[in-house]
Protein backbone atom coordinates (compact mmCIF):
# COMPACT_ATOMS: atom_id res chain seq x y z
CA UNK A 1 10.23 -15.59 27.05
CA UNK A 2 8.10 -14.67 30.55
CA UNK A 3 9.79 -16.49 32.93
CA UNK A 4 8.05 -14.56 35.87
CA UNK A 5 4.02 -14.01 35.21
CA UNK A 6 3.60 -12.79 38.85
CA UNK A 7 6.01 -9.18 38.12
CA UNK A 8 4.24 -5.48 38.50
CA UNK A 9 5.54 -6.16 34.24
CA UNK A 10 3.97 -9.06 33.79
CA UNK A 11 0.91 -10.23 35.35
CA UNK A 12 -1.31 -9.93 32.08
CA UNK A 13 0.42 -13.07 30.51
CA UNK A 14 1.43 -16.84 31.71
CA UNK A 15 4.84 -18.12 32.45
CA UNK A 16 6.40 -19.06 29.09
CA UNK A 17 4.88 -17.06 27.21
CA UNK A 18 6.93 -16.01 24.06
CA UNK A 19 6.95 -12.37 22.88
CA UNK A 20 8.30 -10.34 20.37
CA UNK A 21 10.25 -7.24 21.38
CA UNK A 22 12.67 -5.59 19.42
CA UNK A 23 16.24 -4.23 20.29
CA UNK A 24 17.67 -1.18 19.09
CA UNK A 25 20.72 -2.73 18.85
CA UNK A 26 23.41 -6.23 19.91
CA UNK A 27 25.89 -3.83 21.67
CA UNK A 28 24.52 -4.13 24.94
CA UNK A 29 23.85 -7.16 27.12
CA UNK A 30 23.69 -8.39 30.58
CA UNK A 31 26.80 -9.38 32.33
CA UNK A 32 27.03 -10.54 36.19
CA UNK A 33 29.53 -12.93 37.63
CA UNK A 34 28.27 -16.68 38.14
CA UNK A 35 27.97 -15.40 41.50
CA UNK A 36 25.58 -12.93 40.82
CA UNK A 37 23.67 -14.84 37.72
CA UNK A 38 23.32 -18.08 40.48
CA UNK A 39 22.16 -15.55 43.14
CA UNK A 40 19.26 -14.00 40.61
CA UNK A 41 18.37 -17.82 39.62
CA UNK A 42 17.63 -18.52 42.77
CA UNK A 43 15.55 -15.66 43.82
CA UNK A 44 13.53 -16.01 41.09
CA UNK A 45 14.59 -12.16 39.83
CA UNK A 46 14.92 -13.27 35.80
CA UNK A 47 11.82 -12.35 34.45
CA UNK A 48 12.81 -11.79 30.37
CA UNK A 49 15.00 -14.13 28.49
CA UNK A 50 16.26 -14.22 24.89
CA UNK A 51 14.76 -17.34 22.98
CA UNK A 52 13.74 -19.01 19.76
CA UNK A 53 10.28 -19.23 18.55
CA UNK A 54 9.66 -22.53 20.84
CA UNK A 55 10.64 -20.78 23.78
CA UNK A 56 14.30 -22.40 23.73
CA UNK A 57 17.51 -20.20 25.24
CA UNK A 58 19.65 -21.16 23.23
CA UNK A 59 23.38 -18.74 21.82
CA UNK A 60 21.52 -18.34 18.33
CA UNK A 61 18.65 -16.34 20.16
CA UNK A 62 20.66 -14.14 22.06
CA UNK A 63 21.14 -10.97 20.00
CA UNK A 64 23.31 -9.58 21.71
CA UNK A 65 25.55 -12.58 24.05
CA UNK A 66 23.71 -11.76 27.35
CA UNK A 67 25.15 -13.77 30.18
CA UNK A 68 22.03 -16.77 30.35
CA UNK A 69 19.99 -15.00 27.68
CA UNK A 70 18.84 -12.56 30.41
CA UNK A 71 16.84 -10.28 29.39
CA UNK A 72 15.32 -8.64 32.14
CA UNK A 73 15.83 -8.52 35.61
CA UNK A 74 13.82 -6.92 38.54
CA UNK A 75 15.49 -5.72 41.59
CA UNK A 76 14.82 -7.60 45.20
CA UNK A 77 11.40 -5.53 45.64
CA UNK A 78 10.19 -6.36 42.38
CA UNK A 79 9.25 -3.05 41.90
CA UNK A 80 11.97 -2.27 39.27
CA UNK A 81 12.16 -3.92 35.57
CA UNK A 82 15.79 -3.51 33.74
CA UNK A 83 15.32 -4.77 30.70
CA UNK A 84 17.02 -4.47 27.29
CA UNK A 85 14.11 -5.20 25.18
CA UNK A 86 11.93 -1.92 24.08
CA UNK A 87 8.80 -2.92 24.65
CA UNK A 88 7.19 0.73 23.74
CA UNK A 89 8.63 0.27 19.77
CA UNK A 90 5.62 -3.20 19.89
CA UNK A 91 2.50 -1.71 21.16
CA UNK A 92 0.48 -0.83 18.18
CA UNK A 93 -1.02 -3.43 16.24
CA UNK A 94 -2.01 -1.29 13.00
CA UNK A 95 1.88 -0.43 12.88
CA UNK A 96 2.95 -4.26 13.62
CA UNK A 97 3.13 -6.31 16.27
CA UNK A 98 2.17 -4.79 19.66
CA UNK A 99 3.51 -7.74 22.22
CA UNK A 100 5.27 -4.98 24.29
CA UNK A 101 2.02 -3.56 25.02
CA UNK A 102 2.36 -6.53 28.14
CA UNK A 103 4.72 -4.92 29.77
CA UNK A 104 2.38 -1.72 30.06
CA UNK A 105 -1.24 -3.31 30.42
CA UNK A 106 0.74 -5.13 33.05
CA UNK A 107 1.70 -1.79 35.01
CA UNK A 108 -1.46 -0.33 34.37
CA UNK A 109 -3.41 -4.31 36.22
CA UNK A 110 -0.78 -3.71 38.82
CA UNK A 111 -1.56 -0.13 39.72
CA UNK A 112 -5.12 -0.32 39.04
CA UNK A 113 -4.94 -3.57 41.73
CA UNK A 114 -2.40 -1.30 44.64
CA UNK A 115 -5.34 1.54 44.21
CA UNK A 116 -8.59 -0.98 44.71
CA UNK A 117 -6.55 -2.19 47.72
């Protein structure tokens, strides 16, 4: 789920939106102290979560036990997406469903946007 629509990652979708991205696997996963996870809420730095089909974060939709069902994060910039999701195995629609291509038409709005500046 797009919890930040306003991200260089982002922008070509609305808050909320759900998409489907596949993992390559439910080894890895976001860990941060409450600390940390409190001081990311609050600056608004979550952009990905895990979730069910209605958008819900709930411990069934996290594959892999990431602390909140974070699934991405950008750094303090917002220049810098760490996500766990692989958006480039969704981006062709002939060879299923291409909801990663987002994340790239996204980059492409943003940069198109920082050159017409």
């Amino acid at each position: 789920r797009v919890d930040r629509a306003d991200t260089p990652f982002t922008n070509t979708v609305e808050q909320g939106t759900i998409l489907n991205i596949p993992i390559a696997h439910g080894d890895g996963r976001y860990v941060a102290d409450d600390a940390t996870l409190d001081e990311l809420e609050r600056e608004g730095r979550v952009v990905l979560r895990y979730c069910d089909a209605e958008g819900n974060v709930t411990p069934e939709s996290n594959p892999n036990g990431s602390a909140r069902g974070v699934a991405g994060i950008v750094n303090a910039s917002g220049n810098v997406l760490g996500m766990m999701p692989h958006p480039e195995r969704h981006v062709e629609a002939l060879l299923g469903p291409d909801d990663g291509r987002v994340v790239f038409e996204s980059i492409l709005r943003h940069l198109g946007d920082q050159v017409a500046a």
